[in-house]
N, C-alpha and C. Protein backbone atom coordinates (compact mmCIF):
# COMPACT_ATOMS: atom_id res chain seq x y z
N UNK A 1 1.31 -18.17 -20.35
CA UNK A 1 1.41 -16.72 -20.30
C UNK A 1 0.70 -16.19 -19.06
N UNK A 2 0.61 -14.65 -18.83
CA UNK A 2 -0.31 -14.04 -17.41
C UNK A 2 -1.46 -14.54 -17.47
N UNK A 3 -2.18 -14.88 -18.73
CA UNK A 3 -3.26 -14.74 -18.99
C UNK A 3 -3.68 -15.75 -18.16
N UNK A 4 -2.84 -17.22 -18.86
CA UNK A 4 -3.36 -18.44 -18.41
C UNK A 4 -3.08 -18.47 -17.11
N UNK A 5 -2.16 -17.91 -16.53
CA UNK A 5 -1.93 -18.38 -14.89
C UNK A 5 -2.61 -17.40 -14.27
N UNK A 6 -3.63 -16.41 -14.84
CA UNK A 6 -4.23 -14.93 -14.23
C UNK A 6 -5.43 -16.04 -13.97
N UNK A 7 -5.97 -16.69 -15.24
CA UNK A 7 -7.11 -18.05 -15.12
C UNK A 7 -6.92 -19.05 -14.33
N UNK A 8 -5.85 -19.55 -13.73
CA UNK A 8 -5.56 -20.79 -13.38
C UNK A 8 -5.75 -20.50 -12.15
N UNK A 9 -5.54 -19.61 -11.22
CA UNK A 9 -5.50 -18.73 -10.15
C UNK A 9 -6.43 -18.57 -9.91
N UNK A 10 -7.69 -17.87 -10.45
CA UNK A 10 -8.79 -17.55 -10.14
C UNK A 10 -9.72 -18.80 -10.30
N UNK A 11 -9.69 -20.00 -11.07
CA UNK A 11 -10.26 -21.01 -10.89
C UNK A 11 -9.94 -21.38 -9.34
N UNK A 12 -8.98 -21.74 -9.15
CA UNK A 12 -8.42 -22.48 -7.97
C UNK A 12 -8.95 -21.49 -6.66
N UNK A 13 -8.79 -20.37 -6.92
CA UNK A 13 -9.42 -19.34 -5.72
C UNK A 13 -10.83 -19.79 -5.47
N UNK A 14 -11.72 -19.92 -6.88
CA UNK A 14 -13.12 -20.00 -6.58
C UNK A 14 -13.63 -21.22 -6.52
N UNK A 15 -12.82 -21.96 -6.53
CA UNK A 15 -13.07 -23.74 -6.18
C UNK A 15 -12.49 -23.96 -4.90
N UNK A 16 -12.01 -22.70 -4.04
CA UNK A 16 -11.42 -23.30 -2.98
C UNK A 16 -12.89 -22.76 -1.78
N UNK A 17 -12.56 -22.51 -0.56
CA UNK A 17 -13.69 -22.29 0.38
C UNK A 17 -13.05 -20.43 0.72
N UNK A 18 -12.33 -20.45 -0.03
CA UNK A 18 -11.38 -19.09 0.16
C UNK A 18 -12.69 -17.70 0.06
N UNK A 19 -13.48 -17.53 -0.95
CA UNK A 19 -14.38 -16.65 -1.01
C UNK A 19 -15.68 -16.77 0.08
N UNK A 20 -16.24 -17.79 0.75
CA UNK A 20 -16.58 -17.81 1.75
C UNK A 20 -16.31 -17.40 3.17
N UNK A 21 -15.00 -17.30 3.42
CA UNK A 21 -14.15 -17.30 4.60
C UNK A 21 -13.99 -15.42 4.08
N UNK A 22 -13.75 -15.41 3.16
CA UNK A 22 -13.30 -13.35 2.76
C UNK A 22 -14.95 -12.83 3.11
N UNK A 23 -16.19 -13.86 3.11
CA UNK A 23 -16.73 -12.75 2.79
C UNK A 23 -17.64 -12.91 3.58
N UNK A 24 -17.40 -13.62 5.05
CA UNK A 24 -17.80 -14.00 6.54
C UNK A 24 -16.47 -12.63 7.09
N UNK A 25 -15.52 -12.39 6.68
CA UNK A 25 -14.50 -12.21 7.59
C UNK A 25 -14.94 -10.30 7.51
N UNK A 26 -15.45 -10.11 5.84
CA UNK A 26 -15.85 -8.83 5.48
C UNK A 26 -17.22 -8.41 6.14
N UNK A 27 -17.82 -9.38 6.53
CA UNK A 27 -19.07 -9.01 6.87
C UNK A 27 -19.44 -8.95 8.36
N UNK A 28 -17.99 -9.65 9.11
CA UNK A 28 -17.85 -9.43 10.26
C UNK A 28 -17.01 -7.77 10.71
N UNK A 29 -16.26 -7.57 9.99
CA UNK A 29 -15.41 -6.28 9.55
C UNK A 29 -15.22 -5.29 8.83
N UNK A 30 -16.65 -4.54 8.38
CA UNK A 30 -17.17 -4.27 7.38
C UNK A 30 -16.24 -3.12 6.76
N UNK A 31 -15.67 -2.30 7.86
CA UNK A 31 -14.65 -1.47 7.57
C UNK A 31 -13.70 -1.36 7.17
N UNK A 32 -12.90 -2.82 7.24
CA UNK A 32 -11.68 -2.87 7.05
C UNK A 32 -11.49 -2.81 5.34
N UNK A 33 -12.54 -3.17 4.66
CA UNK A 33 -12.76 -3.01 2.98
C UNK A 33 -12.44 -1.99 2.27
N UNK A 34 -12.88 -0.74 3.29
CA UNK A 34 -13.21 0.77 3.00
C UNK A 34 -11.59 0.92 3.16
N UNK A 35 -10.75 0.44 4.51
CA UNK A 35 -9.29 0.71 4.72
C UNK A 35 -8.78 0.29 4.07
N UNK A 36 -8.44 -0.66 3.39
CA UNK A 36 -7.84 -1.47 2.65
C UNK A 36 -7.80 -0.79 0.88
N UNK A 37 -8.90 -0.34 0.65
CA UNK A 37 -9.55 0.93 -1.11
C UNK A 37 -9.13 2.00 -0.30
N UNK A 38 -8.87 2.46 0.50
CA UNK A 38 -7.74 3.45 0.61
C UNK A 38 -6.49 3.40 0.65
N UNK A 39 -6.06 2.42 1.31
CA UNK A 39 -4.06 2.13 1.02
C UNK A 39 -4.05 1.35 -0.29
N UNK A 40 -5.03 0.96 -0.93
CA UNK A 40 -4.61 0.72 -2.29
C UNK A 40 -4.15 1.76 -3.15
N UNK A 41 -5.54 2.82 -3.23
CA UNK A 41 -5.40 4.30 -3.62
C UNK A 41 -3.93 5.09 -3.22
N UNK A 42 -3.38 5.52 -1.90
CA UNK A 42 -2.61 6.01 -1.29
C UNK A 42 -1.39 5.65 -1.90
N UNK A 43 -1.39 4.10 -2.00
CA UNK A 43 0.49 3.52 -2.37
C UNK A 43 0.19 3.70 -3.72
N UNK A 44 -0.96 4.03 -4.28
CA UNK A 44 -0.54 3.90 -5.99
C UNK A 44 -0.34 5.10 -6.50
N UNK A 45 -0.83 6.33 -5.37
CA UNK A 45 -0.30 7.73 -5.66
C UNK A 45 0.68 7.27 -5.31
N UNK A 46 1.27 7.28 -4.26
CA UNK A 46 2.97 7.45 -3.41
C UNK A 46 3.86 6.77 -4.45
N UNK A 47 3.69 5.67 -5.31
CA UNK A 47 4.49 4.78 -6.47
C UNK A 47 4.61 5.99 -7.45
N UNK A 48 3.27 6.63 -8.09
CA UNK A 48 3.43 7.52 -8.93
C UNK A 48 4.07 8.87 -8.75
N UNK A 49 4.04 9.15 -7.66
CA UNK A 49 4.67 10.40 -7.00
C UNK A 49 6.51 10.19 -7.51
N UNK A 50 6.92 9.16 -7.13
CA UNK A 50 8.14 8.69 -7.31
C UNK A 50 8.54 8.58 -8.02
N UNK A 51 7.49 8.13 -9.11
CA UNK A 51 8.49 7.82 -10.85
C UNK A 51 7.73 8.98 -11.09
N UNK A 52 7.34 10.05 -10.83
CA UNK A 52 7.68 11.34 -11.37
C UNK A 52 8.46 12.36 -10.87
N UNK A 53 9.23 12.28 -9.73
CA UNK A 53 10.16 12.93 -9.13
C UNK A 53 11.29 12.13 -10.02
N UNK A 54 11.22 11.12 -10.53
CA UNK A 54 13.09 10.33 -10.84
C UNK A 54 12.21 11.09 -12.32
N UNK A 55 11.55 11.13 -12.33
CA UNK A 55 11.39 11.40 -14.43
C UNK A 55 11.56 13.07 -14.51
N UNK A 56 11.31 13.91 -13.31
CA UNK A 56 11.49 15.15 -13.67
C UNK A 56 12.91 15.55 -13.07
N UNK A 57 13.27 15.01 -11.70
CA UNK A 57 14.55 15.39 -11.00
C UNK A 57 16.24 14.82 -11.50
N UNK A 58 15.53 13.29 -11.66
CA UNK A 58 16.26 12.11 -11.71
C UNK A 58 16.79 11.38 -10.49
N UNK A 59 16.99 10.26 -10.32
CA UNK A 59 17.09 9.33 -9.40
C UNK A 59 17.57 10.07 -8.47
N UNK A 60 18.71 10.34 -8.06
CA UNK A 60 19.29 11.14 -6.60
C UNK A 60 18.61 11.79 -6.19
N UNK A 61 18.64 12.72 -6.88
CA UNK A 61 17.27 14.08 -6.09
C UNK A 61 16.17 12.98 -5.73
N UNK A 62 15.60 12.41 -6.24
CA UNK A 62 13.91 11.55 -6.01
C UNK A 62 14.64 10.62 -4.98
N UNK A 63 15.49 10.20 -4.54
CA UNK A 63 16.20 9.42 -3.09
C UNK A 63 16.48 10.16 -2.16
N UNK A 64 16.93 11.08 -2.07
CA UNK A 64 16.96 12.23 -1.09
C UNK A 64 15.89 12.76 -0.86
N UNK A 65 14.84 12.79 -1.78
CA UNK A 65 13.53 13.34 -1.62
C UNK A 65 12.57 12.31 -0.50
N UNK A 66 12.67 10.97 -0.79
CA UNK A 66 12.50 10.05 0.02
C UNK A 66 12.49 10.02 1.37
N UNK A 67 14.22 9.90 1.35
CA UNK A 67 14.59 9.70 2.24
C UNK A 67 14.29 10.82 3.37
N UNK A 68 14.08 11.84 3.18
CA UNK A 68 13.96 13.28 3.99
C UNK A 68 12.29 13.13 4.26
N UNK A 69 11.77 12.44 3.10
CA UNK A 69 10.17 12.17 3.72
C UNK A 69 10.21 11.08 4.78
N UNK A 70 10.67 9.98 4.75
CA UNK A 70 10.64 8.77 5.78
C UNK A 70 11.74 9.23 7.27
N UNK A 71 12.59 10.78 7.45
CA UNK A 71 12.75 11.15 8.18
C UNK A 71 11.65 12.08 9.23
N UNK A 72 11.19 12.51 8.29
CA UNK A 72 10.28 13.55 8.58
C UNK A 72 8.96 12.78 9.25
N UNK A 73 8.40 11.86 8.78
CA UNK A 73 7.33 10.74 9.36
C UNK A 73 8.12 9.95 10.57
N UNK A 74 9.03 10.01 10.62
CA UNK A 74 9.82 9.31 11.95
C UNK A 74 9.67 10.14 13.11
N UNK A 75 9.93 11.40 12.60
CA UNK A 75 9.98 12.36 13.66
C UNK A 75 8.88 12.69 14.28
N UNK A 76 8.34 12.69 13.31
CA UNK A 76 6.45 12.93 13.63
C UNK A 76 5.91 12.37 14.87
N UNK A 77 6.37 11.15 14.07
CA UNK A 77 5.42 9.60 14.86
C UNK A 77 6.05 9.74 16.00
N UNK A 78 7.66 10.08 16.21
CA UNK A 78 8.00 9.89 17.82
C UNK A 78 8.13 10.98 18.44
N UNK A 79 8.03 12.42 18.15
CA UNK A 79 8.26 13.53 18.91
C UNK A 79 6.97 13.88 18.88
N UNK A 80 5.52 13.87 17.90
CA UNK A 80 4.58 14.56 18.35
C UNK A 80 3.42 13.77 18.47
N UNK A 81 3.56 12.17 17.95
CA UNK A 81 2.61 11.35 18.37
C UNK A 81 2.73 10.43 19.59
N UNK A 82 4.09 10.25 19.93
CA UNK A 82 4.40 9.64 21.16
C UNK A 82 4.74 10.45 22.45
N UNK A 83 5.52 11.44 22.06
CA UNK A 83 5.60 12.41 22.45
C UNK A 83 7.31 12.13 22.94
N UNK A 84 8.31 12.08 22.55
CA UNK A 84 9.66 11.67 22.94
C UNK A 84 10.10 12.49 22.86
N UNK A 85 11.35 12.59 23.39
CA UNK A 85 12.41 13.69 23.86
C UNK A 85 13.55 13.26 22.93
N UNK A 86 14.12 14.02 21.75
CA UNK A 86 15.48 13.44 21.13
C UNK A 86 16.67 13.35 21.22
């Protein structure tokens, strides 16, 4: 079951040299921890954002809703962060 392979996993993680190497690599990069507990946070709003646009709109509307956001961040990134001409 999850359980046993949730155990089997974490044995094998902490018998390997794997937590040594994370926590030389964290202590060389102390920041990147702090970045990383934020795009965890961020995508688990942005997931929830979504299955409540399909639970209140329903699927189409919440794809168009999407999709008009991942236009809108395109545009961003190349007309006012790069600065491009369209």
């Amino acid at each position: 079951t999850y359980a046993m392979a949730a155990m089997q996993s974490f044995l094998f993680f902490v018998s390997s040299d794997e937590p040594q190497h994370a926590y030389t690599f964290f202590s060389a990069n102390p920041t990147l921890l702090a970045k990383m507990f934020c795009s965890e946070i961020f995508g688990y709003a942005s997931i929830s954002m979504v299955v409540r646009l399909v639970a209140h709109y329903g699927a189409t509307n919440a794809e168009v809703a999407k999709t008009a956001r991942k236009g809108v961040v395109l545009f961003f990134s190349l007309v006012v962060i790069e600065g491009k001409a369209i």
